[in-house]
N, C-alpha and C. Protein backbone atom coordinates (compact mmCIF):
# COMPACT_ATOMS: atom_id res chain seq x y z
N UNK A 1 -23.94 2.28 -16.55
CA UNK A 1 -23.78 2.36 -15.12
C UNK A 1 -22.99 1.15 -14.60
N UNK A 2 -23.53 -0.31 -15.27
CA UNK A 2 -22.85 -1.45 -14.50
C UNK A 2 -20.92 -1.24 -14.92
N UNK A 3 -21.19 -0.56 -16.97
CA UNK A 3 -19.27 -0.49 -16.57
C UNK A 3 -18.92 0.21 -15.70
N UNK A 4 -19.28 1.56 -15.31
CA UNK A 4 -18.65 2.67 -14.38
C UNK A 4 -18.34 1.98 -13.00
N UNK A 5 -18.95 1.23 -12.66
CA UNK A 5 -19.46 0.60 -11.15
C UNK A 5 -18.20 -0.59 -11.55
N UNK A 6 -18.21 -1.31 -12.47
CA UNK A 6 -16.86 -1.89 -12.50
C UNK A 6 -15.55 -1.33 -12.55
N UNK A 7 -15.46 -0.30 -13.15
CA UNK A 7 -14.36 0.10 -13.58
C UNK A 7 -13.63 1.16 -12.28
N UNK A 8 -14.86 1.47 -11.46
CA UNK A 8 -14.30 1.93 -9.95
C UNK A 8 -14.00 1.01 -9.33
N UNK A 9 -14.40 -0.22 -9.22
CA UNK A 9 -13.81 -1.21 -8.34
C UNK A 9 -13.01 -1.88 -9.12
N UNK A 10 -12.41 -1.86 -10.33
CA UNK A 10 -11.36 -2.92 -10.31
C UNK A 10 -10.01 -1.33 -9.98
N UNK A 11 -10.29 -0.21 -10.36
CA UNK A 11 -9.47 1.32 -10.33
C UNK A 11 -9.18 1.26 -9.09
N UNK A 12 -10.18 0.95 -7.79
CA UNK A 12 -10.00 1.25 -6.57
C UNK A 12 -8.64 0.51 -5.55
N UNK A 13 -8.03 1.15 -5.40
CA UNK A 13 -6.72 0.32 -4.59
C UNK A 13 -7.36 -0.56 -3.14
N UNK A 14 -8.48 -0.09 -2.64
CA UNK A 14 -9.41 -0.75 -1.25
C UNK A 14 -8.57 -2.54 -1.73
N UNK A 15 -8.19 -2.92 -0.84
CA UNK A 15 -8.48 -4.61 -0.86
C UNK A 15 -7.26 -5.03 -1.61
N UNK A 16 -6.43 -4.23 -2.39
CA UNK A 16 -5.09 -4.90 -3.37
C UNK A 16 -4.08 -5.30 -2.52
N UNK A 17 -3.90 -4.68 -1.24
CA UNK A 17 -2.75 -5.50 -0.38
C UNK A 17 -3.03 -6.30 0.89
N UNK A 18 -2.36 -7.10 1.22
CA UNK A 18 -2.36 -7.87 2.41
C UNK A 18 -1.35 -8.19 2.94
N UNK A 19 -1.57 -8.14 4.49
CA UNK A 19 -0.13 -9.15 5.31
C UNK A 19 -0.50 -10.40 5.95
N UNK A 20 0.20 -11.32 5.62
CA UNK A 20 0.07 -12.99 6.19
C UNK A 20 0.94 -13.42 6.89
N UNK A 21 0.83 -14.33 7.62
CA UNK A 21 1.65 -15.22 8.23
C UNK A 21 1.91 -16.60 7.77
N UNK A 22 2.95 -16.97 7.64
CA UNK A 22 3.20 -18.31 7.26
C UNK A 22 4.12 -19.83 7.92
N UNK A 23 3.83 -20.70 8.10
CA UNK A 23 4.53 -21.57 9.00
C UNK A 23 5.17 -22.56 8.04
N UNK A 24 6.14 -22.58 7.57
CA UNK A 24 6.30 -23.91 6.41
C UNK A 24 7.73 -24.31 7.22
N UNK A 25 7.90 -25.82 7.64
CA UNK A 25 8.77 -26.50 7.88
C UNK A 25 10.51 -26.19 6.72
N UNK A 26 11.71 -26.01 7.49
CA UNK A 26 12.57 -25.49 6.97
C UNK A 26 12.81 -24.06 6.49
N UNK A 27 11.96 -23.49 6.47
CA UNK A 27 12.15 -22.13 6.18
C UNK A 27 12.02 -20.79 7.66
N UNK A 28 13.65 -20.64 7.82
CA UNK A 28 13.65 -19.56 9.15
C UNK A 28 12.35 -18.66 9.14
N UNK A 29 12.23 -18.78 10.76
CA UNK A 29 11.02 -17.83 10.77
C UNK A 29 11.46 -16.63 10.72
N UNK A 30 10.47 -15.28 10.02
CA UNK A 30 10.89 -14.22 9.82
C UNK A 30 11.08 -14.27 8.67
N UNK A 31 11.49 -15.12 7.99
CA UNK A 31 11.66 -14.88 6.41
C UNK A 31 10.61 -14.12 5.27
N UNK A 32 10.75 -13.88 5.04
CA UNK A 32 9.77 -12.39 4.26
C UNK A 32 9.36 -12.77 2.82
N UNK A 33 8.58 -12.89 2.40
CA UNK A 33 7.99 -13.53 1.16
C UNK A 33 6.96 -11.86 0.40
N UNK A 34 7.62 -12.13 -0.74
CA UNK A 34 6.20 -10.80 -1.61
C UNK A 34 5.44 -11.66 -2.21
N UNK A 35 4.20 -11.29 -2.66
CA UNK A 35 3.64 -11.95 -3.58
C UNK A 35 2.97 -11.21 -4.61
N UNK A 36 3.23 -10.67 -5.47
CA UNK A 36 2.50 -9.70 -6.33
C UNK A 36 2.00 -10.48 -7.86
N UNK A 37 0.65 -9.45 -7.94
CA UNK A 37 0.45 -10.30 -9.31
C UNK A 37 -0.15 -8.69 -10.41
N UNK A 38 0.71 -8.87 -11.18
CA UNK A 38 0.67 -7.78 -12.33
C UNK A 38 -0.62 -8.33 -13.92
N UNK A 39 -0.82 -7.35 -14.00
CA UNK A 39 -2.20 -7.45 -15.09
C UNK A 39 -1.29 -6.49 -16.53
N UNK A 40 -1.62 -6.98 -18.36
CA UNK A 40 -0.71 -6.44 -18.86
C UNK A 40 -1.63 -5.18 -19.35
N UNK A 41 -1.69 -3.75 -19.33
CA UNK A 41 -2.91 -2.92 -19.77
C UNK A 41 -2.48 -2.26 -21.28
N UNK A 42 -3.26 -1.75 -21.88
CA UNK A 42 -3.20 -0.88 -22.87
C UNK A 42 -4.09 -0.20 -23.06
N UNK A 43 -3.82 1.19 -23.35
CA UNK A 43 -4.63 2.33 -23.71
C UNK A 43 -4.54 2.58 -25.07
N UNK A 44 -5.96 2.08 -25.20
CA UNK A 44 -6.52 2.22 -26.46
C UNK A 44 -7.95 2.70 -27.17
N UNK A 45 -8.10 2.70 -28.38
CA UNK A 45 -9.82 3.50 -28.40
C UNK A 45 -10.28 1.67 -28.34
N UNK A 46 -11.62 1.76 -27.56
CA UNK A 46 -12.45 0.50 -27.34
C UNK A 46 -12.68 -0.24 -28.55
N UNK A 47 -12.84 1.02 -30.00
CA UNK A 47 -13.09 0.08 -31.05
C UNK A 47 -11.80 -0.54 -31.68
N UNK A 48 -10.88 -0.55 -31.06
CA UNK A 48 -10.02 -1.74 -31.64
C UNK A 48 -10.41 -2.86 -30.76
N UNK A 49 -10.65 -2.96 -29.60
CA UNK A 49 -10.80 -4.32 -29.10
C UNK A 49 -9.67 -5.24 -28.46
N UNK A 50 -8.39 -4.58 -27.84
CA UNK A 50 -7.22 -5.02 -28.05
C UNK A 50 -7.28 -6.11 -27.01
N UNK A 51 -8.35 -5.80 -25.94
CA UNK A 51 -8.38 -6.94 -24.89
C UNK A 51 -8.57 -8.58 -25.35
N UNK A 52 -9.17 -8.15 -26.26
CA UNK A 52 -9.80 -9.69 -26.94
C UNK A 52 -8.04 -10.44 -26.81
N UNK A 53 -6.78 -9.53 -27.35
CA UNK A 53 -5.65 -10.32 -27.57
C UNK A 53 -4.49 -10.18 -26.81
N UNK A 54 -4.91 -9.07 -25.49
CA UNK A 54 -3.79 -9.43 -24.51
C UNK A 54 -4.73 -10.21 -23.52
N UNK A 55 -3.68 -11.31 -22.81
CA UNK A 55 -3.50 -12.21 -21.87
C UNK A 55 -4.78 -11.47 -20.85
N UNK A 56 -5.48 -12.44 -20.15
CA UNK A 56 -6.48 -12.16 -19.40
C UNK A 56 -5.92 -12.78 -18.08
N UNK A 57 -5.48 -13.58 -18.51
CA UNK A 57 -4.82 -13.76 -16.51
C UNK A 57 -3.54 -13.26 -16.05
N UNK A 58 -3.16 -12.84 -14.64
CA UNK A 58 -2.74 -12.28 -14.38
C UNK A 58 -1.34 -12.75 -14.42
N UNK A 59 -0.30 -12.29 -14.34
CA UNK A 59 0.90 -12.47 -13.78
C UNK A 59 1.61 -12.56 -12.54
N UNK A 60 1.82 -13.58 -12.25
CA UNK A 60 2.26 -14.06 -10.57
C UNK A 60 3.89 -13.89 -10.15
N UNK A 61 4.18 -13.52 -9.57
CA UNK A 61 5.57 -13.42 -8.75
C UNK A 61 5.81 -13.48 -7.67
N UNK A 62 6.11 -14.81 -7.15
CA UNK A 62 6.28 -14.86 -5.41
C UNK A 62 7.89 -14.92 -5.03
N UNK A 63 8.25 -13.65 -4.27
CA UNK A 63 9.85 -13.35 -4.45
C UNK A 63 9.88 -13.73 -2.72
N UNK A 64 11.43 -14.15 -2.62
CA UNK A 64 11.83 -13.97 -1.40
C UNK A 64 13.20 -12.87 -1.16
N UNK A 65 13.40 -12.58 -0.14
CA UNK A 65 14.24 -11.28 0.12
C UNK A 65 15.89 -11.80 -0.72
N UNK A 66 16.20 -12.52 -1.58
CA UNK A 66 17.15 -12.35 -2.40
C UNK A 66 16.74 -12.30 -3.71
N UNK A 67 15.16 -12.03 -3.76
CA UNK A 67 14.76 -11.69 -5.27
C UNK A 67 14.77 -13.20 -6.45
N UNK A 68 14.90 -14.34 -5.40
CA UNK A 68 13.92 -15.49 -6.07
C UNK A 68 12.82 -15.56 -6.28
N UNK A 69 12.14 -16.06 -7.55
CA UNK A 69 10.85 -16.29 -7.97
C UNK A 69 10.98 -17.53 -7.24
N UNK A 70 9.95 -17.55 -5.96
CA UNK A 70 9.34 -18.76 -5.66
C UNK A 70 7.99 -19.51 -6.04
N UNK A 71 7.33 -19.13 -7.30
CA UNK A 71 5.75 -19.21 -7.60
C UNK A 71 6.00 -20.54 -8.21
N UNK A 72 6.83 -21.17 -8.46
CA UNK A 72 6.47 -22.60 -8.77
C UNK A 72 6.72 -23.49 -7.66
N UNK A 73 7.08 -23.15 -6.86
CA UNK A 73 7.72 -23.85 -5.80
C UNK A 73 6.39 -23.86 -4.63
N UNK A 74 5.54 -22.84 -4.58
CA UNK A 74 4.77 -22.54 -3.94
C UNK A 74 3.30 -21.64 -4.47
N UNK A 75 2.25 -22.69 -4.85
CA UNK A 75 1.07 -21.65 -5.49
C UNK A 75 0.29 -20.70 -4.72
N UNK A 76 -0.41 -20.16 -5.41
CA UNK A 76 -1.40 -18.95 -4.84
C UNK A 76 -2.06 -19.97 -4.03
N UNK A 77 -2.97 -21.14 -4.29
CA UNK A 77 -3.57 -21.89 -3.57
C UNK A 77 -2.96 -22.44 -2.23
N UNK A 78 -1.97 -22.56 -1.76
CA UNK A 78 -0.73 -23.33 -1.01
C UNK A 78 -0.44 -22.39 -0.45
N UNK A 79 -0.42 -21.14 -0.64
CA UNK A 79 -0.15 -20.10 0.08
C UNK A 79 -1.17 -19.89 1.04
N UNK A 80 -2.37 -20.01 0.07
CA UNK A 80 -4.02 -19.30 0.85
C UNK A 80 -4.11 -20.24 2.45
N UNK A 81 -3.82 -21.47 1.85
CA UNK A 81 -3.90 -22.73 2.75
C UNK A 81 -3.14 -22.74 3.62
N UNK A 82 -2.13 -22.56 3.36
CA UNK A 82 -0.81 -22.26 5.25
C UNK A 82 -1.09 -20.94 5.50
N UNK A 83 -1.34 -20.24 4.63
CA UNK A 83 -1.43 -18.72 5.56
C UNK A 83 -2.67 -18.18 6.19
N UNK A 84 -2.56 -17.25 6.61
CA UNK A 84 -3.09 -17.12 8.11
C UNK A 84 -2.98 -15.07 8.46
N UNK A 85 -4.07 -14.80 7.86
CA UNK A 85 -4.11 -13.59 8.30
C UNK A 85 -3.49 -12.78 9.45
N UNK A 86 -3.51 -11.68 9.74
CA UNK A 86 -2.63 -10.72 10.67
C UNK A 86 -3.50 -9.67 10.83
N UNK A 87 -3.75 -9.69 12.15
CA UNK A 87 -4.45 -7.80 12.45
C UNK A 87 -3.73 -6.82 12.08
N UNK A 88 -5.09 -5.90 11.63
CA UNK A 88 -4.27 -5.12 10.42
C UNK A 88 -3.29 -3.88 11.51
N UNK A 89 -3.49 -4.06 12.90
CA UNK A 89 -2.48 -2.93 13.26
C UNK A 89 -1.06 -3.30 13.61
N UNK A 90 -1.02 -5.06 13.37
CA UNK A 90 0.19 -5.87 13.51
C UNK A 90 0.59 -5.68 11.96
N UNK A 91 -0.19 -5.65 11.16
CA UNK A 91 0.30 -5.52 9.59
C UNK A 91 0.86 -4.43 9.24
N UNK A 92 0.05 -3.42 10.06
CA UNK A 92 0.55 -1.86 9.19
C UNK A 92 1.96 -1.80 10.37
N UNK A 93 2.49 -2.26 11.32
CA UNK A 93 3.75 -2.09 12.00
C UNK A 93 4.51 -3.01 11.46
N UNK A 94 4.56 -4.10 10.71
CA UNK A 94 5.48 -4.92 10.28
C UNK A 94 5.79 -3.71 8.76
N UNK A 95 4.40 -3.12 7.77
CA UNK A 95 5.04 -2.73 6.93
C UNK A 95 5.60 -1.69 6.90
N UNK A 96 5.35 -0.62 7.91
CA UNK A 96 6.64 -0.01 8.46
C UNK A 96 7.73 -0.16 9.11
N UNK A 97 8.17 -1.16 9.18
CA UNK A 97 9.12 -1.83 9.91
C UNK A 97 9.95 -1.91 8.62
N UNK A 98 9.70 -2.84 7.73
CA UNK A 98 10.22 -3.57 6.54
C UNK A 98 9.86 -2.56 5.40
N UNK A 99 9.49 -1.69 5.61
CA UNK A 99 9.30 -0.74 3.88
C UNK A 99 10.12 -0.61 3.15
N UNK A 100 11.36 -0.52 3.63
CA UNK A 100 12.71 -0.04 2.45
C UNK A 100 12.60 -1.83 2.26
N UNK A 101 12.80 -2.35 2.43
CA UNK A 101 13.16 -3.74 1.88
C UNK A 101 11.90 -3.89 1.05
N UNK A 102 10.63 -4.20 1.11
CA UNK A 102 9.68 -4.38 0.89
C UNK A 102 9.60 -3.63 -0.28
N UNK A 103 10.27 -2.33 -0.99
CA UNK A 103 10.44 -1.38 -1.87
C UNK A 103 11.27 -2.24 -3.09
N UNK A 104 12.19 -2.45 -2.14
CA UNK A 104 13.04 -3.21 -3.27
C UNK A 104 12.87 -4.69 -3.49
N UNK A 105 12.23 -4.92 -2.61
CA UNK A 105 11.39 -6.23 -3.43
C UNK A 105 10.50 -6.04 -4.47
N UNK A 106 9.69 -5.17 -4.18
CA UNK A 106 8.69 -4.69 -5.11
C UNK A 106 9.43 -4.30 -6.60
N UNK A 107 10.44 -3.88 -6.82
CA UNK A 107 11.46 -2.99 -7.80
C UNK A 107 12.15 -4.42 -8.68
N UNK A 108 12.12 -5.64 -7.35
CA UNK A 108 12.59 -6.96 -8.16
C UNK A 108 11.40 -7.46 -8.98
N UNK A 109 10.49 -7.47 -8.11
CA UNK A 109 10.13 -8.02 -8.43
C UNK A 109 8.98 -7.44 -10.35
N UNK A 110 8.75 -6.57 -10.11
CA UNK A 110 8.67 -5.25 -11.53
C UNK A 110 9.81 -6.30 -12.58
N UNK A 111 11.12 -6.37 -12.06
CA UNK A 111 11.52 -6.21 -13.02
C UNK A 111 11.78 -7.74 -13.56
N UNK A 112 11.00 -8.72 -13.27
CA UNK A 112 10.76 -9.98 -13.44
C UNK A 112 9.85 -10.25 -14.42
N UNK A 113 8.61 -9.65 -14.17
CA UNK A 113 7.52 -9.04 -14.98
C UNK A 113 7.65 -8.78 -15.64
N UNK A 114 8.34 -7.63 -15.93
CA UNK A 114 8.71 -6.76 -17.33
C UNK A 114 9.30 -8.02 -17.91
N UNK A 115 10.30 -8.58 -17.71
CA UNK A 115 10.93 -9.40 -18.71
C UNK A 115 9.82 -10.67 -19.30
N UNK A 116 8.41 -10.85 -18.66
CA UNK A 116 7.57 -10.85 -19.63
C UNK A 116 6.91 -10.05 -20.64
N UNK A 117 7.07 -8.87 -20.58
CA UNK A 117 6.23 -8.40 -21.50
C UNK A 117 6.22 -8.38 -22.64
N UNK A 118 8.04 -8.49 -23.25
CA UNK A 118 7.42 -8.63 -24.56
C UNK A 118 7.16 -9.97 -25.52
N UNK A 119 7.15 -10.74 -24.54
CA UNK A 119 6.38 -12.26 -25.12
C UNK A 119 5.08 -11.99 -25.04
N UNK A 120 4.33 -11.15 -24.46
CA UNK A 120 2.76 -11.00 -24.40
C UNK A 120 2.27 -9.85 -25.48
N UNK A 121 3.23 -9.18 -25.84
CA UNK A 121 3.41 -8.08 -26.88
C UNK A 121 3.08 -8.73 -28.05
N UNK A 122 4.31 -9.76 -27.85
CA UNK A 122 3.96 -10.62 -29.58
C UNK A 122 3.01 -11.37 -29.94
N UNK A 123 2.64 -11.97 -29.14
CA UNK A 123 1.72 -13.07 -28.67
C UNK A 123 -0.05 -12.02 -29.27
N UNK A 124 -0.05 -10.78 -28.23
CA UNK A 124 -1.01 -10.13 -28.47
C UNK A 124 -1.07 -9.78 -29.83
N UNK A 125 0.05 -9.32 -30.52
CA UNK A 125 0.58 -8.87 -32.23
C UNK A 125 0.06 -9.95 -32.69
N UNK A 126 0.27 -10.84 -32.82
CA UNK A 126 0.53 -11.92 -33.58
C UNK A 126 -1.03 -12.54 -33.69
N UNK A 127 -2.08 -12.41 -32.43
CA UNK A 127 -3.14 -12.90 -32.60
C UNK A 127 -3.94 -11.67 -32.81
N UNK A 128 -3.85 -10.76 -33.28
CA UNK A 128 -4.52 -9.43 -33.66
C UNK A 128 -4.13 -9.66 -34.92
N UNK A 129 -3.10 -9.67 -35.36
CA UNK A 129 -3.00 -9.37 -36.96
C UNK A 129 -3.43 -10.38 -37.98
N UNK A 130 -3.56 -12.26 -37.24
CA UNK A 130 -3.87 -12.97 -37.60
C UNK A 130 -4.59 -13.21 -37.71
N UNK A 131 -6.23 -12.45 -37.34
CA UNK A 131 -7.07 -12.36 -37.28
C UNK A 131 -7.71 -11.15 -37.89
N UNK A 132 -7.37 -9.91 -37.95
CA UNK A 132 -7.46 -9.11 -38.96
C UNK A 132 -7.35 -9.43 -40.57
N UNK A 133 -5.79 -10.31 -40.33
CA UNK A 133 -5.61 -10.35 -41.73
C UNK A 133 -6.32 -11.40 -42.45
N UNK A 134 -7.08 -12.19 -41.60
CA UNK A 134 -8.32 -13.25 -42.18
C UNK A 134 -9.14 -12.44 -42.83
N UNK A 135 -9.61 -11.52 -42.13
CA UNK A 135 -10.93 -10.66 -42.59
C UNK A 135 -10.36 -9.48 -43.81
N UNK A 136 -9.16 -9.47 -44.15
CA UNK A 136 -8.96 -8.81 -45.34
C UNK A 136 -8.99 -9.69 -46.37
N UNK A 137 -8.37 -11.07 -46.08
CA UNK A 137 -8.20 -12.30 -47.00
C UNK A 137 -9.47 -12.50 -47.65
N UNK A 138 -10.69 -12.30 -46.88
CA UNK A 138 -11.81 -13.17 -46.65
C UNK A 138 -12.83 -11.88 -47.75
N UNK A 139 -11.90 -10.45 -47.43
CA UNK A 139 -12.75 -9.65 -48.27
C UNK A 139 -12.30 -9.33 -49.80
N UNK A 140 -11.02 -9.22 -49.84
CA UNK A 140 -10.48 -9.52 -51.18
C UNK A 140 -10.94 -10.45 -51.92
N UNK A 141 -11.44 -11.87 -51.50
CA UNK A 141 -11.74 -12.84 -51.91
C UNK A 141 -13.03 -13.19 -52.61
N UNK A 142 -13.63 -12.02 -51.55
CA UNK A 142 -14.88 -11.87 -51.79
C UNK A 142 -15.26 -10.44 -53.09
N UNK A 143 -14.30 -9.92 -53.34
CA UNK A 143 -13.94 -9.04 -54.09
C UNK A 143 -14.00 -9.07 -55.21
N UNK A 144 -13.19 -10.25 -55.29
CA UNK A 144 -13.13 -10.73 -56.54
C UNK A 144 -14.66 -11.93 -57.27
N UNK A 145 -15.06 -11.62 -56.86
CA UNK A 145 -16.89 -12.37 -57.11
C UNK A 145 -17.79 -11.39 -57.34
N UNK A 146 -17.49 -10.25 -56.47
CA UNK A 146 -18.66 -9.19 -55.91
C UNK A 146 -18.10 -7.87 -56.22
N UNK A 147 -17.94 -7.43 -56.86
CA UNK A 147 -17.17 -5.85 -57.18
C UNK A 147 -17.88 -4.60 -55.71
N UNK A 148 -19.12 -4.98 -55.63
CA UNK A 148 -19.28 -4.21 -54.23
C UNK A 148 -18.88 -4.17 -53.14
N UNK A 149 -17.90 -5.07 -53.36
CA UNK A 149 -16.66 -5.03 -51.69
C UNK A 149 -15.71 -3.65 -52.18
N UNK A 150 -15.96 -2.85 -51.35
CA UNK A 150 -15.10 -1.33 -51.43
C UNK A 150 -13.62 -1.70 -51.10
N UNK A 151 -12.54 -0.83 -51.75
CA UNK A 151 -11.66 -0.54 -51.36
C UNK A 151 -11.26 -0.61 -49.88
N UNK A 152 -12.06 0.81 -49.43
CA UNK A 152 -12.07 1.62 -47.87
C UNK A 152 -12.11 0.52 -47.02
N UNK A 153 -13.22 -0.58 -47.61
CA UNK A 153 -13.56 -1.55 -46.62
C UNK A 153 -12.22 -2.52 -46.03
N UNK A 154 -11.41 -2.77 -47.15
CA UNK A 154 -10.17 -3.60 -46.67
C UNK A 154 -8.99 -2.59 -46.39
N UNK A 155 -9.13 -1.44 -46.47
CA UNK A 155 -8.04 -0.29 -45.78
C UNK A 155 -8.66 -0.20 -44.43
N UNK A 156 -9.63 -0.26 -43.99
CA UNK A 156 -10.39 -0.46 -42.57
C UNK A 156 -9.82 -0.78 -42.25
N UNK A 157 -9.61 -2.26 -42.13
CA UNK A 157 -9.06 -3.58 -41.23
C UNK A 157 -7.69 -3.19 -41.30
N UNK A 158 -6.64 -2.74 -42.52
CA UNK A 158 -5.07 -3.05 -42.50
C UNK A 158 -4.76 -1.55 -41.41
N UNK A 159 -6.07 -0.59 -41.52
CA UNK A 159 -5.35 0.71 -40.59
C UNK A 159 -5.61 0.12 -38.71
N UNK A 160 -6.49 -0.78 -38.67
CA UNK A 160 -6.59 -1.46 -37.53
C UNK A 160 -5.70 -1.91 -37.11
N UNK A 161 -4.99 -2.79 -37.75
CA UNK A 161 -3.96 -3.81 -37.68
C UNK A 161 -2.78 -2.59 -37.18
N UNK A 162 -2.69 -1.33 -38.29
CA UNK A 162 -1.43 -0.79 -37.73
C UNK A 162 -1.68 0.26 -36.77
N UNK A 163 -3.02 0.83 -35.64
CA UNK A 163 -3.13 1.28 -35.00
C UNK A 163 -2.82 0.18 -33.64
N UNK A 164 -3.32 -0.70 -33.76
CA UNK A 164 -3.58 -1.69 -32.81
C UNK A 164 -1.98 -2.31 -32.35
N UNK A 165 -1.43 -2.41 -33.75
CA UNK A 165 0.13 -2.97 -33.17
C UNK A 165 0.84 -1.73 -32.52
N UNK A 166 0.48 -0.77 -32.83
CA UNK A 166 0.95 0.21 -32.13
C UNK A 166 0.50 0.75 -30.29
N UNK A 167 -0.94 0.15 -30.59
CA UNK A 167 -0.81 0.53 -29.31
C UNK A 167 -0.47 -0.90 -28.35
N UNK A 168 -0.48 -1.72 -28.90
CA UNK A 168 -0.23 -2.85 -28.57
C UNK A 168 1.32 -3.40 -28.34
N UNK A 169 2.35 -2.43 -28.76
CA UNK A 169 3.38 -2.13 -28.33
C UNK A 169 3.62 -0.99 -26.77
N UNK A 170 2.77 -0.34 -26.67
CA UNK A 170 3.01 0.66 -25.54
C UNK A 170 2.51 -0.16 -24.63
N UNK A 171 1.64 -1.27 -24.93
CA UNK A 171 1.00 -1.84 -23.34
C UNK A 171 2.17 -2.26 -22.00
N UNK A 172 1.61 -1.82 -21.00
CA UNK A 172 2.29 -1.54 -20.13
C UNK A 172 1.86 -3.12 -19.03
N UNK A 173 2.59 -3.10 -17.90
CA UNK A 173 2.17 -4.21 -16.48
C UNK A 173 1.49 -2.87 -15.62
N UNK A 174 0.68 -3.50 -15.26
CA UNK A 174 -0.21 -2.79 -13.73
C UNK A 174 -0.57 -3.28 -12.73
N UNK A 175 0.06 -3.26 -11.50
CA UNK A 175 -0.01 -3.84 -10.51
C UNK A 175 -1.09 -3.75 -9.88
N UNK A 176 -1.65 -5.20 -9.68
CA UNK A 176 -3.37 -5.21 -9.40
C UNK A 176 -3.31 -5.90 -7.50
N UNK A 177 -2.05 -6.61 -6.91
CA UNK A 177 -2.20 -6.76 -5.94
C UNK A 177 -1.02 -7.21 -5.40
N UNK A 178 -1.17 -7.20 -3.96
CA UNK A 178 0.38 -7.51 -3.34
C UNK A 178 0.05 -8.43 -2.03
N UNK A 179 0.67 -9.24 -1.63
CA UNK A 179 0.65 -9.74 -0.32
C UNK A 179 2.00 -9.76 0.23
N UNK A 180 2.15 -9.63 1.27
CA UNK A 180 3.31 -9.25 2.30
C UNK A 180 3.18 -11.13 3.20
N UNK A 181 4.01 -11.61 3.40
CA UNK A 181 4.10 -12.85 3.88
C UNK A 181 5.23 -13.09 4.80
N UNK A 182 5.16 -13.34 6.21
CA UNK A 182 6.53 -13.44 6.82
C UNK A 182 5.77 -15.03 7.44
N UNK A 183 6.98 -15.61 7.66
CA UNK A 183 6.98 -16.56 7.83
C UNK A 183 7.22 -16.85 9.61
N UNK A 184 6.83 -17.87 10.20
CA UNK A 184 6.75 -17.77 11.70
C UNK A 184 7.25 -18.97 11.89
């Protein structure tokens, strides 16, 4: 029950977007800021475990309307701190106002992301198989002492390794939240 009850609220879109206001010295007011942060997923059977080896924190991208990454320049924290909520019927008219732009920010900003993924691909590969392939090392080894270490048992782990890199290649980005930011 407690996964189901999680797994509707992290599934549920309620609460993933917001619009802010922002005041930062030098920067024209009106200037339009995204802030999205992408999560990397894979669909897989639970008994591989693949979460254990993709990245658990999220991916940040704070774009401005020429499709600069501003996230080092400006953190999630620094943001929270100058910004300044918006009633949501001033929010939902700014994001109809700005939607086509706001689209293709969103489309930049995707494609910023993506050009992480496959460093998190390998990264995930690389600490899955390195860790698998301990536990074949570790049973062969043991193999050779103990004749009751099975075959099957170390074909287990190497069909893991090549289900897992496989699905561990399809893992995809999933956009877990957005903030809309204009500047005043």
């Amino acid at each position: 029950m407690v996964t189901e009850i999680m797994d509707l609220l992290l599934g549920s879109e309620y609460g993933n977007a917001t619009v802010a206001s922002l005041a930062i010295k030098g920067v024209p007011a009106g200037t339009l800021l995204l802030e999205v942060y992408y999560t990397v997923g894979c669909m897989a059977p639970a008994s591989l475990q693949l979460e254990r080896y993709l990245p658990l924190s999220p991916i940040r991208i704070l774009m401005d309307g020429k499709g600069r990454d501003l996230g080092a320049a400006l953190s999630h924290d620094q943001l929270n701190e100058l910004g300044s909520g918006i009633a949501r019927p001033t929010a939902q008219a700014i994001v109809r106002q700005l939607r086509a732009e706001l689209e293709n920010m969103l489309a930049s900003a995707e494609q910023l992301a993506t050009r992480q993924l496959p460093q998190l691909r390998d990264s995930a590969s690389t600490a899955m198989r390195a860790a698998l392939q301990a536990e074949i090392d570790r049973l062969e080894a043991l193999r050779r002492v103990n004749p009751s270490i099975r075959e099957e048992e170390i074909l287990l782990f190497q069909r893991q390794i090549d289900a897992g890199l496989a699905h561990i290649e399809r893992a995809s980005l999933l956009l877990q939240g957005v903030r809309v930011v204009v500047t005043t």
